[in-house]
C-alpha atoms as a PDB file:
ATOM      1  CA  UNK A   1       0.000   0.000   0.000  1.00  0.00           C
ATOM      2  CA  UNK A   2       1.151   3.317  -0.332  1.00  0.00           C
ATOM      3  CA  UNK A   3       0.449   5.459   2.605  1.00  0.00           C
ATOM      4  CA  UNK A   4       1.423   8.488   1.609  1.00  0.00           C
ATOM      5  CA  UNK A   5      -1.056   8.503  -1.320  1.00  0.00           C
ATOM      6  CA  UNK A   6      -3.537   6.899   1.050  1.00  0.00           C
ATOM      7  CA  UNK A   7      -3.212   9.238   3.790  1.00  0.00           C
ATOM      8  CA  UNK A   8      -3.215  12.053   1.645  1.00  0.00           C
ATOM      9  CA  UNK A   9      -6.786  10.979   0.044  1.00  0.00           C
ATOM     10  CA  UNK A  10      -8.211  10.374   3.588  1.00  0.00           C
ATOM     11  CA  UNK A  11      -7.107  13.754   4.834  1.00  0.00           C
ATOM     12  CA  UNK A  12      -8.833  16.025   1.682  1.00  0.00           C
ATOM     13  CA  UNK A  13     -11.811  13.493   2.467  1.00  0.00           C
ATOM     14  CA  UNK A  14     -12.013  13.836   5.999  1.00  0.00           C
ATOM     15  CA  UNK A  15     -10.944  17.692   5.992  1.00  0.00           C
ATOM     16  CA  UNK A  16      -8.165  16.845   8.383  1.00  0.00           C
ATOM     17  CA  UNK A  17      -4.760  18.312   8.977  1.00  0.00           C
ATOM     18  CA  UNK A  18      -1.860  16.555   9.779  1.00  0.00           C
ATOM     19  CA  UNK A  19       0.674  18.402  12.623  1.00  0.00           C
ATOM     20  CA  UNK A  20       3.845  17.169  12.894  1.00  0.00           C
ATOM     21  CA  UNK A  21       6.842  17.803  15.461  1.00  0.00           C
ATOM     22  CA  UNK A  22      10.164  18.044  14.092  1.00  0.00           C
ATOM     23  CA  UNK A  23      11.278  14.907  15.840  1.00  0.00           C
ATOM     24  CA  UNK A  24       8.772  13.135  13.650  1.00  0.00           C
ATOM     25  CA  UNK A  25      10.674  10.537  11.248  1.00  0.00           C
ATOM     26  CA  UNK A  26      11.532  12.302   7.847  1.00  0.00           C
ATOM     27  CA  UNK A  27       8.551  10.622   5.957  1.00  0.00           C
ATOM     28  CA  UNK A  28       5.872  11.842   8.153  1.00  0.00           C
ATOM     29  CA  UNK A  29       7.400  15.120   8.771  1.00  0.00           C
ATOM     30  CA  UNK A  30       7.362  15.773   4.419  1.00  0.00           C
ATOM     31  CA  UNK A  31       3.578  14.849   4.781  1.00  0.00           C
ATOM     32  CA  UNK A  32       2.424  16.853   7.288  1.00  0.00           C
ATOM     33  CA  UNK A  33       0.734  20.143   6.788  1.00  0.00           C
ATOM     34  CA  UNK A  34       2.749  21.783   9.288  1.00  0.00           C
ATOM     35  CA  UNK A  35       6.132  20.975  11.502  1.00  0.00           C
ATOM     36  CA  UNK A  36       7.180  22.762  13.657  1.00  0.00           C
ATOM     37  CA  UNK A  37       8.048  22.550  17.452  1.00  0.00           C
ATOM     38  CA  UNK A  38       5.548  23.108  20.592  1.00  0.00           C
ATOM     39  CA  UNK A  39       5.394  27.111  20.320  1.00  0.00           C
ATOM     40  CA  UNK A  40       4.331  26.446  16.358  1.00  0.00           C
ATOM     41  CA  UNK A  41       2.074  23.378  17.037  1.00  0.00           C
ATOM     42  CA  UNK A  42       0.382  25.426  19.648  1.00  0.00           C
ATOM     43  CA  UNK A  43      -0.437  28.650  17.491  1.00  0.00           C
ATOM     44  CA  UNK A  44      -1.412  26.199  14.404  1.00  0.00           C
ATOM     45  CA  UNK A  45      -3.653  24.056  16.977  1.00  0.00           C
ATOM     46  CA  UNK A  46      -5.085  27.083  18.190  1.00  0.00           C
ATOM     47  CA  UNK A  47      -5.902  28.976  14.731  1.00  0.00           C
ATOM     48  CA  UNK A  48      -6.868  25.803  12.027  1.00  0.00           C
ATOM     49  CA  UNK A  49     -10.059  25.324  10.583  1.00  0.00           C
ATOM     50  CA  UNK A  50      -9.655  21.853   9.829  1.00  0.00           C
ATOM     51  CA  UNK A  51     -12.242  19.281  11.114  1.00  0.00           C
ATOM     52  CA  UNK A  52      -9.512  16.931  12.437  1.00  0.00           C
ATOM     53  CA  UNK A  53      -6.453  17.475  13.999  1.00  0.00           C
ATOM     54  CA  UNK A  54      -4.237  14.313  13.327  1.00  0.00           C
ATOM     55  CA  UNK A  55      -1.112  14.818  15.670  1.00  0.00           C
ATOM     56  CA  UNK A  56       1.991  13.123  14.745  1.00  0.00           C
ATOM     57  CA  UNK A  57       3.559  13.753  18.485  1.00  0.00           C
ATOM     58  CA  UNK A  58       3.493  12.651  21.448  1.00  0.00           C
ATOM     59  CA  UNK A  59       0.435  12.710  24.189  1.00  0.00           C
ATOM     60  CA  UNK A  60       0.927  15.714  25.572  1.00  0.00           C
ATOM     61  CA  UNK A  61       1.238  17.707  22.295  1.00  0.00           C
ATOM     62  CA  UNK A  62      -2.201  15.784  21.428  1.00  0.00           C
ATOM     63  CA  UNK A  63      -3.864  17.073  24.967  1.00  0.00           C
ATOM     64  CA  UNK A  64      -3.046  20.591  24.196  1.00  0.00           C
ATOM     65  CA  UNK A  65      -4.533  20.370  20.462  1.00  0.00           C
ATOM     66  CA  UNK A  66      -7.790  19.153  22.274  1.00  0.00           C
ATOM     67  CA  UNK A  67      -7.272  21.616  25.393  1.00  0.00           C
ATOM     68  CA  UNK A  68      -7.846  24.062  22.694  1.00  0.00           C
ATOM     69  CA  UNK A  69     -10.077  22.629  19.925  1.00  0.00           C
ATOM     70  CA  UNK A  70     -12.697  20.896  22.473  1.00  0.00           C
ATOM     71  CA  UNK A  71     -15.319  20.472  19.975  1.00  0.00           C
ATOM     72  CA  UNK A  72     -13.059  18.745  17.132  1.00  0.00           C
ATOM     73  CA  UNK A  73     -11.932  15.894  17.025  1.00  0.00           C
ATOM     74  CA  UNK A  74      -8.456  15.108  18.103  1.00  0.00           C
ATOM     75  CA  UNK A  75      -6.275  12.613  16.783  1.00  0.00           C
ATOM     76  CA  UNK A  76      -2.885  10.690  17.678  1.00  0.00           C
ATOM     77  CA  UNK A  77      -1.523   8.156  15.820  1.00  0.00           C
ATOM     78  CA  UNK A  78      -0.103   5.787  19.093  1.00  0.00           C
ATOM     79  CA  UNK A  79      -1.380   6.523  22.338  1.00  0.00           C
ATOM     80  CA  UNK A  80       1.655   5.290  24.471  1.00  0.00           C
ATOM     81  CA  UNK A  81       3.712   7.959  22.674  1.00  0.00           C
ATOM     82  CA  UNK A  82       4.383   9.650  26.106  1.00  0.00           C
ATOM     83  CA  UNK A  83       7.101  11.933  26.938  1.00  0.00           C
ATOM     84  CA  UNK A  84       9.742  11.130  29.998  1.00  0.00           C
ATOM     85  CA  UNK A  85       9.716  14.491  31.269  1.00  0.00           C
ATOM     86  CA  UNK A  86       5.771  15.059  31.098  1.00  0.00           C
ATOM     87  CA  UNK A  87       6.218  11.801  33.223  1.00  0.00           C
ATOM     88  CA  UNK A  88       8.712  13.172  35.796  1.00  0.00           C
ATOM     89  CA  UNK A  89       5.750  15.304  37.183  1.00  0.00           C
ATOM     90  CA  UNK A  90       2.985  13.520  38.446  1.00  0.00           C
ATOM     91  CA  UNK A  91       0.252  15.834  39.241  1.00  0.00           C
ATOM     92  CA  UNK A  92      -0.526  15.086  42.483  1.00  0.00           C
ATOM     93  CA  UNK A  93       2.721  15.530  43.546  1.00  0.00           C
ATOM     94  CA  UNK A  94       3.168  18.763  41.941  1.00  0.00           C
ATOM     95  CA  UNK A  95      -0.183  19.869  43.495  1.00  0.00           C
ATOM     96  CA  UNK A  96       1.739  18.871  47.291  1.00  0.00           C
ATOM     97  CA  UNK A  97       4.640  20.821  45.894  1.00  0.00           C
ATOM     98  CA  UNK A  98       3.163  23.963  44.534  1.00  0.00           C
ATOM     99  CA  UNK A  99       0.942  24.263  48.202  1.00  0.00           C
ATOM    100  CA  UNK A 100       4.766  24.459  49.978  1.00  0.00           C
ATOM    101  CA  UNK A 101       5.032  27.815  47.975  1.00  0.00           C
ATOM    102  CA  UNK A 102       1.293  30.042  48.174  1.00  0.00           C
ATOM    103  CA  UNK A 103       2.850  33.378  47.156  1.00  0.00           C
ATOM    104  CA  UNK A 104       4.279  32.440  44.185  1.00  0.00           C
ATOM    105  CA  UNK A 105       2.620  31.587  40.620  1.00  0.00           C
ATOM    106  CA  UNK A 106       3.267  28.510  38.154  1.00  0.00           C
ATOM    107  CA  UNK A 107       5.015  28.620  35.035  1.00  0.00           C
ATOM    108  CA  UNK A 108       4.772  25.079  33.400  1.00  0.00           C
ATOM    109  CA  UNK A 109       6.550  24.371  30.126  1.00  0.00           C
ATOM    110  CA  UNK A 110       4.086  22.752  28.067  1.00  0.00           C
ATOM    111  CA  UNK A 111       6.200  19.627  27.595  1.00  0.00           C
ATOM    112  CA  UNK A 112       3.538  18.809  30.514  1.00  0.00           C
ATOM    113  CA  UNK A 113       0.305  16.614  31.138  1.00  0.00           C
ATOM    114  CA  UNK A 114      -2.923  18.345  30.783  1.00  0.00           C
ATOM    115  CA  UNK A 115      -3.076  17.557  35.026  1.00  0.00           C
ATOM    116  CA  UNK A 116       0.219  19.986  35.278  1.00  0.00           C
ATOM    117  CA  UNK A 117      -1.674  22.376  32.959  1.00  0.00           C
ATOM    118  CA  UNK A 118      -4.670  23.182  35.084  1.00  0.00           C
ATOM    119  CA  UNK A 119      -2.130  23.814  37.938  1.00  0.00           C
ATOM    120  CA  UNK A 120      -0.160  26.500  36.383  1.00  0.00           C
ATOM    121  CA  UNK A 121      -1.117  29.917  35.713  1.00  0.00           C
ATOM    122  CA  UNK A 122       1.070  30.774  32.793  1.00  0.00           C
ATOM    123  CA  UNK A 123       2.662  27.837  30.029  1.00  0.00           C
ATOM    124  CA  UNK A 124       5.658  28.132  27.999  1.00  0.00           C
ATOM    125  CA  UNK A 125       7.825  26.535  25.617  1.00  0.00           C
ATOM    126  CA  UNK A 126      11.574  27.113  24.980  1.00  0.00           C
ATOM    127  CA  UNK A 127      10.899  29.471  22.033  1.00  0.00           C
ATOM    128  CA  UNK A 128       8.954  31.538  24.290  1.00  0.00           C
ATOM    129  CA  UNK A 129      10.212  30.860  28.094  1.00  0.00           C
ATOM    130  CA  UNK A 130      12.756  33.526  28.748  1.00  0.00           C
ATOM    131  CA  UNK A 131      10.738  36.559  27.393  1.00  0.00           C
ATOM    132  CA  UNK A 132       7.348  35.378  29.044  1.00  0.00           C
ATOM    133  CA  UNK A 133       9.533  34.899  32.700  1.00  0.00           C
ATOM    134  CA  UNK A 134      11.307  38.720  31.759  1.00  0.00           C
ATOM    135  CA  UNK A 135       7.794  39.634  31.135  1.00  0.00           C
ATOM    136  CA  UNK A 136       6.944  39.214  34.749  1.00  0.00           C
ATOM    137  CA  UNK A 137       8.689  41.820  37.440  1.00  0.00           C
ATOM    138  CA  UNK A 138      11.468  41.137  39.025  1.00  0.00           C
ATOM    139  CA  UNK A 139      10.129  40.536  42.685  1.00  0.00           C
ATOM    140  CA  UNK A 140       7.032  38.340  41.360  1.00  0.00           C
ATOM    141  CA  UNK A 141       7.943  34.970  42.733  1.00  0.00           C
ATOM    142  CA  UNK A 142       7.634  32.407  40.300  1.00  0.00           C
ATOM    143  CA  UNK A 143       7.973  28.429  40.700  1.00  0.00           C
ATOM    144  CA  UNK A 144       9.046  26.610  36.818  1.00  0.00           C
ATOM    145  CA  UNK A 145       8.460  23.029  35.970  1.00  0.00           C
ATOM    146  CA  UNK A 146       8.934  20.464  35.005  1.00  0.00           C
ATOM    147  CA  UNK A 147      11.930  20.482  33.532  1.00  0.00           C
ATOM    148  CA  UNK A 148      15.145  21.803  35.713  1.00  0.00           C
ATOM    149  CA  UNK A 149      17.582  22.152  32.975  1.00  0.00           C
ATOM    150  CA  UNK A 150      15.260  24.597  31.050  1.00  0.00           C
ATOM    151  CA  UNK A 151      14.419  26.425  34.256  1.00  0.00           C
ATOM    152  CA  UNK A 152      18.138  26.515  35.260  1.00  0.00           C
ATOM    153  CA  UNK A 153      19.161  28.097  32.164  1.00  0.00           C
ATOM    154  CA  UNK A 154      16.525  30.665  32.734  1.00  0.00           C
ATOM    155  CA  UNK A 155      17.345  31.610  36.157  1.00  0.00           C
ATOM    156  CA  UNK A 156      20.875  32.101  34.548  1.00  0.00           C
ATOM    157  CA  UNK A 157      20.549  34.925  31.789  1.00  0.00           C
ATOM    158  CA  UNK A 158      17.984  35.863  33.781  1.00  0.00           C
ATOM    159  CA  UNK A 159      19.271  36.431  36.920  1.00  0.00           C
ATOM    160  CA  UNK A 160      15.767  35.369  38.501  1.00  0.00           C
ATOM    161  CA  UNK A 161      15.553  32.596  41.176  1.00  0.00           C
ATOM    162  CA  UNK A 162      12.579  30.917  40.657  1.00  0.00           C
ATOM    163  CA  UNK A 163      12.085  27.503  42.187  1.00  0.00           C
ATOM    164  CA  UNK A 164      11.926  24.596  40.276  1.00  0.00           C
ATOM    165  CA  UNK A 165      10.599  21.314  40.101  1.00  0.00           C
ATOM    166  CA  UNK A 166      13.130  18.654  39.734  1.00  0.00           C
ATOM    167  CA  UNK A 167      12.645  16.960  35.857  1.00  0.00           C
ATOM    168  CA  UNK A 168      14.261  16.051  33.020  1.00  0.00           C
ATOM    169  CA  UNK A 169      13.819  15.339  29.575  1.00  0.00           C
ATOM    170  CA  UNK A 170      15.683  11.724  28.866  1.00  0.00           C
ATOM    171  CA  UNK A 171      16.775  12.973  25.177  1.00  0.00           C
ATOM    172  CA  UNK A 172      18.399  15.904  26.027  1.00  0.00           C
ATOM    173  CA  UNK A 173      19.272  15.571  29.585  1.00  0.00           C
ATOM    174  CA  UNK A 174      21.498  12.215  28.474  1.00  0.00           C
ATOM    175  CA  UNK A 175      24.181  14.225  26.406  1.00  0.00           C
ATOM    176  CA  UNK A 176      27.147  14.455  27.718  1.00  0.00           C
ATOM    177  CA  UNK A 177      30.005  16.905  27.731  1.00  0.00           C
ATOM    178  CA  UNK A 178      32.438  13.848  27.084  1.00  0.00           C
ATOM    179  CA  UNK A 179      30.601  13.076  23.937  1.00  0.00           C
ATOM    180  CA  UNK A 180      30.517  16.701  22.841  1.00  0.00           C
ATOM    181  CA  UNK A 181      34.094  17.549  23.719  1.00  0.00           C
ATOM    182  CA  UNK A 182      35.029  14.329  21.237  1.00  0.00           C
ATOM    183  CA  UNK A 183      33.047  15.466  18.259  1.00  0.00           C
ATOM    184  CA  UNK A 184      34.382  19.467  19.061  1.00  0.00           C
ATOM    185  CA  UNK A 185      37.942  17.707  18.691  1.00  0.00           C
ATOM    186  CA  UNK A 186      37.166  15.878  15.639  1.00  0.00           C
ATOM    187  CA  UNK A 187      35.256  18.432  14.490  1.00  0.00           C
ATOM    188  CA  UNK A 188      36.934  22.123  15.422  1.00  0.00           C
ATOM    189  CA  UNK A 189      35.451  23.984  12.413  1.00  0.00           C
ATOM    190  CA  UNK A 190      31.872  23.089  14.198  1.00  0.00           C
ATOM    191  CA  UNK A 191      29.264  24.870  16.080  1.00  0.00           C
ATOM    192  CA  UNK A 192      27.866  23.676  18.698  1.00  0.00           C
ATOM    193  CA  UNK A 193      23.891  24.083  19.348  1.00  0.00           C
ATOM    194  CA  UNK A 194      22.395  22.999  21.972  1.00  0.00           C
ATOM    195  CA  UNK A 195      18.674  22.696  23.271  1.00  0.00           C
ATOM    196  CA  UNK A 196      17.720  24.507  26.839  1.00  0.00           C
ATOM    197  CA  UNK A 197      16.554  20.883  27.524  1.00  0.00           C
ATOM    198  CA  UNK A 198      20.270  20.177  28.057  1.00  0.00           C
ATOM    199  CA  UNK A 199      22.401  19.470  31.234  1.00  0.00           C
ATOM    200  CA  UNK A 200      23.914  22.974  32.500  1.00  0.00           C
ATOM    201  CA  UNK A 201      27.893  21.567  31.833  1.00  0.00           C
ATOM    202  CA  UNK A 202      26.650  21.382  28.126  1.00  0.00           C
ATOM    203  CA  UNK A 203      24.971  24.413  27.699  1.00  0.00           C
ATOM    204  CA  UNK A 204      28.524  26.476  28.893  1.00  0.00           C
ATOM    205  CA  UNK A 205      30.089  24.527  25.639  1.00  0.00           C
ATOM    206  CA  UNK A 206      26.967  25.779  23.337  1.00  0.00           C
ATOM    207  CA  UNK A 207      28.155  28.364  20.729  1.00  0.00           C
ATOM    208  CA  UNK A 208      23.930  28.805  20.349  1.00  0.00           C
ATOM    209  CA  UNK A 209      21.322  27.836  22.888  1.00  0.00           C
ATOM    210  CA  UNK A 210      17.731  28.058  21.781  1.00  0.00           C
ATOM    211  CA  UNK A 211      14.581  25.649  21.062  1.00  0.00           C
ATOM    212  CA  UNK A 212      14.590  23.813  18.047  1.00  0.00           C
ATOM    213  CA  UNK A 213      13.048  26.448  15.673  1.00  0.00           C
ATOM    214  CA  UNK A 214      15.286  29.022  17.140  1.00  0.00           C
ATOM    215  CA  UNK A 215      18.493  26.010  16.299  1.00  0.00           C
ATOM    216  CA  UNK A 216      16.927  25.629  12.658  1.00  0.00           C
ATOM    217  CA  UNK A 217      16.897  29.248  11.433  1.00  0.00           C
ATOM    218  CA  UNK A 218      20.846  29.645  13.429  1.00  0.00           C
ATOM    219  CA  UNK A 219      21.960  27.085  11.248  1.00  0.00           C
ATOM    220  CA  UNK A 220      20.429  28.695   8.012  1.00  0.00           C
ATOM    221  CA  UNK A 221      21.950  32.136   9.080  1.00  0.00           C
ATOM    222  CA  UNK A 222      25.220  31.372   9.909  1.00  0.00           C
ATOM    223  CA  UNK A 223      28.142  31.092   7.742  1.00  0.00           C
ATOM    224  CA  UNK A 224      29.524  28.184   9.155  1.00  0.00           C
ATOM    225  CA  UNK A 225      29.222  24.903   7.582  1.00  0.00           C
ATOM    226  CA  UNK A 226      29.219  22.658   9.811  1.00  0.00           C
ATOM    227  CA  UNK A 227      27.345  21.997  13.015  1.00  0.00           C
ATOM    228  CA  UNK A 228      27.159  19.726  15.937  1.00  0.00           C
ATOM    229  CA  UNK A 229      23.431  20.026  17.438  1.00  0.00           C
ATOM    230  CA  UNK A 230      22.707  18.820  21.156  1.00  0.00           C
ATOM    231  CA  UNK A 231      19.391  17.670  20.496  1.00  0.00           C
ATOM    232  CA  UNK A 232      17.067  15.091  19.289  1.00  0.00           C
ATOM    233  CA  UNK A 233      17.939  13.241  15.360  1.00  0.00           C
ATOM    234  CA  UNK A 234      15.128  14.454  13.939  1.00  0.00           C
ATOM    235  CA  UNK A 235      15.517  17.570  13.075  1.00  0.00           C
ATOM    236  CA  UNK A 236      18.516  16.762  11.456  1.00  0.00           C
ATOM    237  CA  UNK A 237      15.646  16.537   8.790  1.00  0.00           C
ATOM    238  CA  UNK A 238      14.819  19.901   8.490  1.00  0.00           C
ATOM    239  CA  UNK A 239      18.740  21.257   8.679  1.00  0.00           C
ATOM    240  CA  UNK A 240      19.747  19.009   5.795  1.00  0.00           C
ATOM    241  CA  UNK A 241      16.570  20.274   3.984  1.00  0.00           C
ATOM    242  CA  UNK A 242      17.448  23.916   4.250  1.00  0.00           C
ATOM    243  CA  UNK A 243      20.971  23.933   3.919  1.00  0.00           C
ATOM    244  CA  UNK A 244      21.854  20.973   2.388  1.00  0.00           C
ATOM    245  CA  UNK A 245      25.427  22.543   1.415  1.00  0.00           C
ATOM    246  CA  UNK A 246      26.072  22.359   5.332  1.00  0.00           C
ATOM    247  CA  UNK A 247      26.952  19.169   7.112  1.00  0.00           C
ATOM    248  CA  UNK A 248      25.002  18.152  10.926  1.00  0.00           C
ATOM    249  CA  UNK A 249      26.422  16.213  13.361  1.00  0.00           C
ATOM    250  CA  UNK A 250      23.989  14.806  16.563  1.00  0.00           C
ATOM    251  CA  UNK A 251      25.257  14.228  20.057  1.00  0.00           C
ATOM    252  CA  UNK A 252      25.093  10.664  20.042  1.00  0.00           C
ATOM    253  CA  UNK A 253      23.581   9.353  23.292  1.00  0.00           C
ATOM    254  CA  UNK A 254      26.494   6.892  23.725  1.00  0.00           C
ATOM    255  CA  UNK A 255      28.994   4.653  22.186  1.00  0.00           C
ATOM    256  CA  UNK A 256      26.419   2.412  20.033  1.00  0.00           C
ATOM    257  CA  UNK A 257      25.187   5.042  17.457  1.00  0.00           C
ATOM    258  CA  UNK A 258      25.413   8.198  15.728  1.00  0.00           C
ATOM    259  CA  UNK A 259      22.203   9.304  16.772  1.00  0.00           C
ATOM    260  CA  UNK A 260      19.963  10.903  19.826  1.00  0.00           C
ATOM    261  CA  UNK A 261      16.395   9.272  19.372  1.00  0.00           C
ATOM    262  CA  UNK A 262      13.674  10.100  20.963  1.00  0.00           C
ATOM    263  CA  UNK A 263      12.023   6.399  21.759  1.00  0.00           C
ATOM    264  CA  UNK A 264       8.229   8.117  22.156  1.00  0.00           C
ATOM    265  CA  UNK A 265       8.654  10.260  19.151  1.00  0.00           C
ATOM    266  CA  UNK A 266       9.427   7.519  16.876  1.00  0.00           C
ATOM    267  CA  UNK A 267       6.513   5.088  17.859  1.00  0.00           C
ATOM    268  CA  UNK A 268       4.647   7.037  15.171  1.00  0.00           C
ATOM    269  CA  UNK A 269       5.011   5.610  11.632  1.00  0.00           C
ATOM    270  CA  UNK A 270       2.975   5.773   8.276  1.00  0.00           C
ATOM    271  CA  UNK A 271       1.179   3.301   8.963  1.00  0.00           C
ATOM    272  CA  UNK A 272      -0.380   4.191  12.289  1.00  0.00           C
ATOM    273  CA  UNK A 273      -0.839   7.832  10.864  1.00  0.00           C
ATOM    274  CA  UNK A 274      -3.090   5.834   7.964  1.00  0.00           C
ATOM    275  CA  UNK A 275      -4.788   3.482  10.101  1.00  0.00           C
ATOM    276  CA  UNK A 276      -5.868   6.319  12.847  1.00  0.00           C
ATOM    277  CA  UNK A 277      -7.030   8.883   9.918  1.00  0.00           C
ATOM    278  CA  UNK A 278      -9.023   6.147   8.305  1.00  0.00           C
ATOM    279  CA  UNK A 279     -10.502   4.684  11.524  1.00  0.00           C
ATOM    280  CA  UNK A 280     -10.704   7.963  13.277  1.00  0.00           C
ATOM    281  CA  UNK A 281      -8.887   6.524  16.296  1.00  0.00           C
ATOM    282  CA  UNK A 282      -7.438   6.436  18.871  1.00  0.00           C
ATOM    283  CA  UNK A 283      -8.268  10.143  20.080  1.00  0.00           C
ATOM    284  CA  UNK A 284      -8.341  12.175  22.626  1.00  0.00           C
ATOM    285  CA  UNK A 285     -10.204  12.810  25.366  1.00  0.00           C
ATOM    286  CA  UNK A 286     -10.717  15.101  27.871  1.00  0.00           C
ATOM    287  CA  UNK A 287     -13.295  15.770  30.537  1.00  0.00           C
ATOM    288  CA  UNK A 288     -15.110  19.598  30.284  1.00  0.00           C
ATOM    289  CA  UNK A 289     -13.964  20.233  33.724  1.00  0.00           C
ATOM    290  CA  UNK A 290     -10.257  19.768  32.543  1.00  0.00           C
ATOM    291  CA  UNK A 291     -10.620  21.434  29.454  1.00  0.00           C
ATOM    292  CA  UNK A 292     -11.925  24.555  31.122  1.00  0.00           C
ATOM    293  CA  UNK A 293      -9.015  24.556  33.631  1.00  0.00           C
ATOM    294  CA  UNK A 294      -6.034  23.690  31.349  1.00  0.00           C
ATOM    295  CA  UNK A 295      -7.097  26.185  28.548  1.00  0.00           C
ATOM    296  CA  UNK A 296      -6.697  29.538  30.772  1.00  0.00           C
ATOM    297  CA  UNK A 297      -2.713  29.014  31.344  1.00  0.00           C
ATOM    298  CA  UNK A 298      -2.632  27.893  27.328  1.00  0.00           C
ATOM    299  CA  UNK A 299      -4.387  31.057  26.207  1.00  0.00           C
ATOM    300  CA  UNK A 300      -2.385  33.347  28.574  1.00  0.00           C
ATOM    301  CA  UNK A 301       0.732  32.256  26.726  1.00  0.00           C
ATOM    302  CA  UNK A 302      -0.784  33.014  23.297  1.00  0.00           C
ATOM    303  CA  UNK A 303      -1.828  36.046  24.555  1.00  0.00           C
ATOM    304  CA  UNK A 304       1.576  37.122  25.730  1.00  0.00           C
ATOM    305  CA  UNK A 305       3.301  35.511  22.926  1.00  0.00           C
ATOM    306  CA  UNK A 306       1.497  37.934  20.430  1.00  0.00           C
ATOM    307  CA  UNK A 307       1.915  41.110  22.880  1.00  0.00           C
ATOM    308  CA  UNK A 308       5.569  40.144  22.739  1.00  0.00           C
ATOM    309  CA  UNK A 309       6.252  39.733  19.065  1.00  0.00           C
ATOM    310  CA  UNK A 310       7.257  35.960  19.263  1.00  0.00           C
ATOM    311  CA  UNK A 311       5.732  34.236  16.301  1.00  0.00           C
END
């Protein structure tokens, strides 16, 4: 069969639109009607017209589709397509957590469950974390989660000192400055770019630290020509794509390969993004009450986003 004929029928048919994240393999990332990473997905979730979203993602991506498209339908191709650092913070934990801290308010990245989301008052994503934290004074106590590294880069150029809940993302948190330091030897004409997501010691060796968008457009800017990139394989897609006069080099996640996979991300293939368009399944769910709750902290970044400039 050929899916990508097949899926491309199904989707004029069924009026859907297919959102992709750039860690999506290659094949499902040329297909999609958008890639882009969680700032874009959000702002194209938010804004289609399309009578199904079909997310090629992970859960959490999915939730936030839903979170803001209630009355369409929402689609993922594999629901056990989690994401380890959406796992790192249970909700009822975090609930227990944020009561040790009244006076301050919640900034979640939205690399979170939809259980985080109604718990925080503002979300972000790397593309738009630092300028929605410097948006807030100085003295407004703020606690970040869930992911530490992101937060600790923050607090950094920021000079803030906002608390943080203690999580990781497995992809990015696994690099090591070992592994980098061995390609920057073999490699001394490279730059280095690096995802927030990262371990502090790898960050200080990053010639460019942004989100992945913010990594893509660097490495179409920049007269170098040749790059080592601290972050998942897959959008080693895109960089080839634009500059394919430019060579990319991953941070492999150990000795075995050449590459940095995300295990979640790549649980979505062709064939499941065929099989859930044609039988409209599995989707998401989400009860009103949820919905309701989640969707305030969502729409506050949008909101901000667009009164900032960050597009």
């Amino acid at each position: 069969m050929d899916y990508i004929d097949e899926i491309a029928k199904l989707k004029k048919q069924k009026k859907a639109v297919i959102l992709a994240h750039y860690y999506q393999i290659p094949e499902i990332q040329e297909i999609a009607d958008y890639v882009g990473d969680s700032l874009g997905l959000a702002q194209n979730a938010a804004e289609t017209n399309a009578e199904i979203i079909v997310f090629a993602g992970v859960h959490f991506m999915a939730e936030t589709a839903k979170i803001l498209n209630p009355y369409k339908m929402v689609l993922l191709p594999d629901l056990d397509a989690g994401c380890s650092l959406a796992d790192s913070c249970p909700p009822q934990d975090f609930k227990k957590f944020r009561e040790q801290f009244p006076d301050h308010i919640v900034l979640s990245y939205i690399n979170c469950t939809s259980g985080i989301k109604e718990l925080s008052d503002v979300i972000v994503t790397s593309g738009n974390a630092v300028q929605i934290v410097e948006s807030f004074p100085k003295e407004q106590k703020i606690i970040f989660a869930p992911d530490k590294n992101l937060g600790g880069y923050i607090n950094n150029i920021s000079g803030r000192n906002m608390v943080l809940w203690d999580g990781t993302c497995l992809v990015h948190n696994q690099l090591t400055t070992e592994a980098i330091i061995q390609l920057k030897t073999e490699h001394p004409d490279a730059e280095l770019l690096a995802h927030p997501e990262c371990d502090g010691p790898v960050l200080k060796l990053a010639d460019m630290i942004g989100s992945t968008t913010a990594m893509l457009k660097y490495s179409e800017k920049s007269t170098s020509k040749k790059f080592i990139v601290a972050s998942e394989t897959g959008i080693l897609h895109q960089m080839k794509k634009n500059s394919p006069y430019k060579q990319f080099l991953v941070v492999p996640k150990d000795k075995t390969c050449s590459c940095n996979d995300c295990p979640y991300m790549k649980m979505n293939t062709l064939e499941k993004l065929y099989l859930c368009l044609k039988n409209e399944s599995p989707q998401i769910f989400l009860n009103d009450n949820t919905i309701e709750r989640a969707q305030k902290p969502i729409h506050k970044m949008l909101t901000i986003s667009k009164k900032l400039g960050i597009i």
